[in-house]
N, C-alpha and C. Protein backbone atom coordinates (compact mmCIF):
# COMPACT_ATOMS: atom_id res chain seq x y z
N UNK A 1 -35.46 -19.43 38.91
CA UNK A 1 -35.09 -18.87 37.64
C UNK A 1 -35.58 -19.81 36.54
N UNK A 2 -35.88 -19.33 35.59
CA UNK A 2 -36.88 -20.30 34.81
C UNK A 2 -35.59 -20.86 33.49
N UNK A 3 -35.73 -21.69 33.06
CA UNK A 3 -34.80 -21.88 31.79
C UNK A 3 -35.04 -21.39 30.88
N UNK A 4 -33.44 -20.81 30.65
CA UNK A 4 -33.29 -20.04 29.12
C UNK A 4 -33.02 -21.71 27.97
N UNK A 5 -33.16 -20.56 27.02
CA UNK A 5 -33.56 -21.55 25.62
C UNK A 5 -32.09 -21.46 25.40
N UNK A 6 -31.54 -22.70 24.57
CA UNK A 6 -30.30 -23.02 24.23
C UNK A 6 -29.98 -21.66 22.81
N UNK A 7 -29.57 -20.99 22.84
CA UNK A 7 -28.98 -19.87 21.95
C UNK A 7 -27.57 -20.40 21.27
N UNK A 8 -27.89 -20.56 20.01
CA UNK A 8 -26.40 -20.75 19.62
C UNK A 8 -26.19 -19.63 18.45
N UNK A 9 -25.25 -18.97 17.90
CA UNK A 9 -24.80 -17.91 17.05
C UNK A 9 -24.04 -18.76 16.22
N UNK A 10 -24.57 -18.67 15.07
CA UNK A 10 -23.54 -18.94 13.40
C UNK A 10 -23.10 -17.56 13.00
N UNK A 11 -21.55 -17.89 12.82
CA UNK A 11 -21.14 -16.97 12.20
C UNK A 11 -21.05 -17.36 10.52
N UNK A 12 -21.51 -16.36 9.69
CA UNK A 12 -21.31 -16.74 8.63
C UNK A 12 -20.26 -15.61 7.94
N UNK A 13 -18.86 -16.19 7.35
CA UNK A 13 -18.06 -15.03 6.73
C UNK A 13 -18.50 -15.42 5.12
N UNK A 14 -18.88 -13.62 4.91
CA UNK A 14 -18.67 -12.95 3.62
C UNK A 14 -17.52 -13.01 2.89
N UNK A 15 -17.47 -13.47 1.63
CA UNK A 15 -16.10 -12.54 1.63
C UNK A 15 -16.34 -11.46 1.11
N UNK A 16 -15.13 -10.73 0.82
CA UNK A 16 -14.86 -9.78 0.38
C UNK A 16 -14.05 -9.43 -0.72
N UNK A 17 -14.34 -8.51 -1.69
CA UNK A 17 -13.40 -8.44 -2.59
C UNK A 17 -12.69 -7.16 -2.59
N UNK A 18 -11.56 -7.29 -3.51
CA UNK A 18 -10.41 -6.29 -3.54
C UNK A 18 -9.88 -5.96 -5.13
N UNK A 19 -9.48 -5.08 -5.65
CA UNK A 19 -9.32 -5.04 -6.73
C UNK A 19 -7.61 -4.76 -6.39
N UNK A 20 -6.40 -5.54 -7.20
CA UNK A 20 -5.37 -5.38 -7.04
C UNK A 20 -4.26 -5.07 -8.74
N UNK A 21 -3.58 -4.45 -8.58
CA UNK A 21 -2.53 -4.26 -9.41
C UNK A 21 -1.68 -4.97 -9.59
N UNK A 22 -0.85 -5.90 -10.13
CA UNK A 22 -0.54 -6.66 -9.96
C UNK A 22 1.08 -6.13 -11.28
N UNK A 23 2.29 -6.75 -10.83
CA UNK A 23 3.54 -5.91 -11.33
C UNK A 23 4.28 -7.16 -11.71
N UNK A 24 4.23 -8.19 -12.91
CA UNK A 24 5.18 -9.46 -12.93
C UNK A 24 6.60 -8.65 -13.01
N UNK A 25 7.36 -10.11 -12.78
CA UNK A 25 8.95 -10.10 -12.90
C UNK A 25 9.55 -8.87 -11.73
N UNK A 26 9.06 -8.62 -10.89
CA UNK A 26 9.99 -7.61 -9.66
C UNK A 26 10.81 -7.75 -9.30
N UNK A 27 11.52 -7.16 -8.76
CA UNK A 27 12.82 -7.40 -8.11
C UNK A 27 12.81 -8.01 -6.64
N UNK A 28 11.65 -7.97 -6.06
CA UNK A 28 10.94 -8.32 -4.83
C UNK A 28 9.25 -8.40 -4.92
N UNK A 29 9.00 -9.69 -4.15
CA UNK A 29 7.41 -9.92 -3.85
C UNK A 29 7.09 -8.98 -3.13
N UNK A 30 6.07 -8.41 -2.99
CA UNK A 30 5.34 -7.38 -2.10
C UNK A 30 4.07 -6.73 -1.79
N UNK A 31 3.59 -6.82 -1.42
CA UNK A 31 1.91 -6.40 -1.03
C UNK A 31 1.83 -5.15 -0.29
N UNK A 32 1.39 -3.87 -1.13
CA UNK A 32 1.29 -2.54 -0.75
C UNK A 32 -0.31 -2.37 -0.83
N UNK A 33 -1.14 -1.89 -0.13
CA UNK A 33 -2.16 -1.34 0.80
C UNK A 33 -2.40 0.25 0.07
N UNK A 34 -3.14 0.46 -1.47
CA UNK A 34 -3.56 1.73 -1.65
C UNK A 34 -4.50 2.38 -1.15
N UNK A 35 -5.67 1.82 -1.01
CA UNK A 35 -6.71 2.14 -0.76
C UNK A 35 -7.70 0.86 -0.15
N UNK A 36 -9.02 1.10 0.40
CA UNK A 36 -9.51 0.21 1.39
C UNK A 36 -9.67 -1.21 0.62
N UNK A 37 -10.04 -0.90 -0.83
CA UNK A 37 -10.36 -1.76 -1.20
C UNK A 37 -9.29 -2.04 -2.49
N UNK A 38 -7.87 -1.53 -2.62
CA UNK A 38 -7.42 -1.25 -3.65
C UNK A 38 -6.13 -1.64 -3.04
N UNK A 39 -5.18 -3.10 -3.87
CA UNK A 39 -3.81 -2.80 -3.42
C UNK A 39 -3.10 -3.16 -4.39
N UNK A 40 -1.83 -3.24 -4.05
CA UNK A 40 -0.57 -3.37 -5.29
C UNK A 40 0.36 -4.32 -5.12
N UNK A 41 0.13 -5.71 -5.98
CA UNK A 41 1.23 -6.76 -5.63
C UNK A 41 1.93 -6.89 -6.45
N UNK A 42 3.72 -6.89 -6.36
CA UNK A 42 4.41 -7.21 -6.95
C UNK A 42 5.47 -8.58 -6.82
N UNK A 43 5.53 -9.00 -7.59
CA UNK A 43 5.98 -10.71 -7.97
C UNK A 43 7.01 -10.60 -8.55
N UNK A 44 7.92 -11.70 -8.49
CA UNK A 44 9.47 -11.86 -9.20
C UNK A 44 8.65 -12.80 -10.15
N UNK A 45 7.48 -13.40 -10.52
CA UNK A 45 7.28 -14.42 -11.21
C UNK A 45 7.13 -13.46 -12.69
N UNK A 46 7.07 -14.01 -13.63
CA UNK A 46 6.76 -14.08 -15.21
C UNK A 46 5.60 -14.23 -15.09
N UNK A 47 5.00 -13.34 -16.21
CA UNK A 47 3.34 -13.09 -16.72
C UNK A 47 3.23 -14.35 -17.62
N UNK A 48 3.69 -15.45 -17.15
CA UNK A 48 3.83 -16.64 -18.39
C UNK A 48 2.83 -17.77 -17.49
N UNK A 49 1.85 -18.38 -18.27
CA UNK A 49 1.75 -20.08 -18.25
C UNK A 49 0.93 -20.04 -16.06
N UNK A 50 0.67 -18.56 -16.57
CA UNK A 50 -0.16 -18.63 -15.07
C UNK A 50 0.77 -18.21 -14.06
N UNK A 51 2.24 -18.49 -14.12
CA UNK A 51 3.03 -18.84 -12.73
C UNK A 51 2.78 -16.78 -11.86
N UNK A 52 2.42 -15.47 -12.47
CA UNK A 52 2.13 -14.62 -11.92
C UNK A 52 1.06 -14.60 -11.29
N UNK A 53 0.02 -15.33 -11.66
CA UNK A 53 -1.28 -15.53 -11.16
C UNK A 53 -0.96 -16.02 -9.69
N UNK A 54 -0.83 -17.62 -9.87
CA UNK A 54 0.15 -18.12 -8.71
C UNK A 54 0.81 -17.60 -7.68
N UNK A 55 1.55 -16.77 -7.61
CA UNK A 55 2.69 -15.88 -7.20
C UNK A 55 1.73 -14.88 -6.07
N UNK A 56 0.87 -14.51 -6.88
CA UNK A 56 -0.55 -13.56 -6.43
C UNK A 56 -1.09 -13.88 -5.55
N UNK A 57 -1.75 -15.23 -5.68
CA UNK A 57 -2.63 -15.90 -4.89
C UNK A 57 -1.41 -15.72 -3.75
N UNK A 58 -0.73 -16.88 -3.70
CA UNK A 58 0.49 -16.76 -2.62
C UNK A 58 0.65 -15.97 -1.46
N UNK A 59 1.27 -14.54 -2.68
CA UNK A 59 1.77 -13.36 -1.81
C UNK A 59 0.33 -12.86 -0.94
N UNK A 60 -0.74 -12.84 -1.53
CA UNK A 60 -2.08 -12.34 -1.04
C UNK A 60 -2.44 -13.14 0.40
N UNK A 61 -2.36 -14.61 0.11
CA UNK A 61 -2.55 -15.08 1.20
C UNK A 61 -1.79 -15.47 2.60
N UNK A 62 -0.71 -15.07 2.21
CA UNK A 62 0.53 -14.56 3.19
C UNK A 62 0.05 -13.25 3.90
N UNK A 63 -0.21 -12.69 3.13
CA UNK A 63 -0.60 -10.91 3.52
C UNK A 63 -1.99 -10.93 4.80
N UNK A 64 -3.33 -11.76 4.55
CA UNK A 64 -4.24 -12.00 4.90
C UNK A 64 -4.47 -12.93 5.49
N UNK A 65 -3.20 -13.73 5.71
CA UNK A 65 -3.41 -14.81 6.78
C UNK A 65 -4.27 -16.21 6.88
N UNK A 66 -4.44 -16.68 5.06
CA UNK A 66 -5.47 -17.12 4.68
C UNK A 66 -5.02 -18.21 4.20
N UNK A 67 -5.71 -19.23 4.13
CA UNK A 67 -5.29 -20.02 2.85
C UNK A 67 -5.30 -19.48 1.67
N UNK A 68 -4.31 -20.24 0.96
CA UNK A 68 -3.95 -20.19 -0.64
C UNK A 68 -5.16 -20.50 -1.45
N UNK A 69 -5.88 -21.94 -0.86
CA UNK A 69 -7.08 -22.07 -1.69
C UNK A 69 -8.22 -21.42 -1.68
N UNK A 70 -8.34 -20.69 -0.41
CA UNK A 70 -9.66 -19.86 -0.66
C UNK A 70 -9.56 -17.74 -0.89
N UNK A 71 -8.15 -18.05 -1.39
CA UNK A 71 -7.69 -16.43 -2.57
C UNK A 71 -8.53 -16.74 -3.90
N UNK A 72 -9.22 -15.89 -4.44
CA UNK A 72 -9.58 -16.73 -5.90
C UNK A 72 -9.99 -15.26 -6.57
N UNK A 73 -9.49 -15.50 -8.12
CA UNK A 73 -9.32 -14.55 -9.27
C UNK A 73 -10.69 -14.46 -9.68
N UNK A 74 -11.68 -13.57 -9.29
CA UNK A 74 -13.10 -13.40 -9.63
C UNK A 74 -12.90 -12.80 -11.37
N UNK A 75 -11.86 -11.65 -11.34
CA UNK A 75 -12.05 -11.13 -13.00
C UNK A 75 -10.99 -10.56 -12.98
N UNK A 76 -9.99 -11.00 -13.95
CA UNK A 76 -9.19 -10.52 -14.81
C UNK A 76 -7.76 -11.61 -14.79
N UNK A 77 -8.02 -12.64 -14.96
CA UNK A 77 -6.91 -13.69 -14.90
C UNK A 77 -5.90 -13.53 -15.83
N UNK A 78 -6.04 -12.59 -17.42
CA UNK A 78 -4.73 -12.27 -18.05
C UNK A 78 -4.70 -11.03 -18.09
N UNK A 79 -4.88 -10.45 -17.40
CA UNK A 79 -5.06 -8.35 -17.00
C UNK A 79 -3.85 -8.58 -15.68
N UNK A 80 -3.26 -7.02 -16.11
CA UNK A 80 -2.43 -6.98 -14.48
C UNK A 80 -3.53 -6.41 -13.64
N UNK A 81 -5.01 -5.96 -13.75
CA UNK A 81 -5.46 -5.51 -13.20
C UNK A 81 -6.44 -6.53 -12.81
N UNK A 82 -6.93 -6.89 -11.40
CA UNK A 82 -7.62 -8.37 -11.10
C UNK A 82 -8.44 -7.79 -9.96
N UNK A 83 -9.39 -8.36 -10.04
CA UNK A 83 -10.43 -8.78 -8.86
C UNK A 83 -10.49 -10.21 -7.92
N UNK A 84 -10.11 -9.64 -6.70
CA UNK A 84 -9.74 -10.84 -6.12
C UNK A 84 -10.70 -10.59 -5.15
N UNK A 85 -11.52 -12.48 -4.87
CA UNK A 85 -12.33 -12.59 -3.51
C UNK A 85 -11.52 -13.62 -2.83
N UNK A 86 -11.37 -12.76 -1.45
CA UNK A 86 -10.60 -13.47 0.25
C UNK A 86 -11.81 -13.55 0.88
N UNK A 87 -11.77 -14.76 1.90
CA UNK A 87 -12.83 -14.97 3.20
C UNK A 87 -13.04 -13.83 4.03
């Protein structure tokens, strides 16, 4: 049998983005699933001094199983309406 050549596979992850709704001051944190690319997080935090932003990242990366640091606000950081890229 003649030798095979050493084959190695890189995976390289994309991310992906999501466009989310985002609801300060709730009565409960929560991450609802509208559409494939479309969801709805709601936060007990205040639309103040960032801490909803925060709250976001958080709840998102709880949801996705991700780190906190690699959630990140592509567009709309004082909009309830945001574009978020996950790994």
């Amino acid at each position: 049998m003649a030798d095979l050549p050493d084959v190695r596979r890189v995976i390289v992850l994309m991310p992906f983005k999501i466009w989310v709704a985002v609801k300060p001051q709730a009565k409960k944190s929560e991450v609802r699933k509208i559409s494939e690319d479309e969801y709805a997080v709601s936060v007990t935090a205040p639309a103040r001094e960032g801490r909803a932003n925060e709250a976001v990242i958080e709840a998102l990366a709880e949801y996705f199983s991700v780190a906190k640091s690699s959630v990140k606000i592509v567009r709309g950081k004082t909009n309830r309406r945001k574009l978020i890229a996950l790994p």
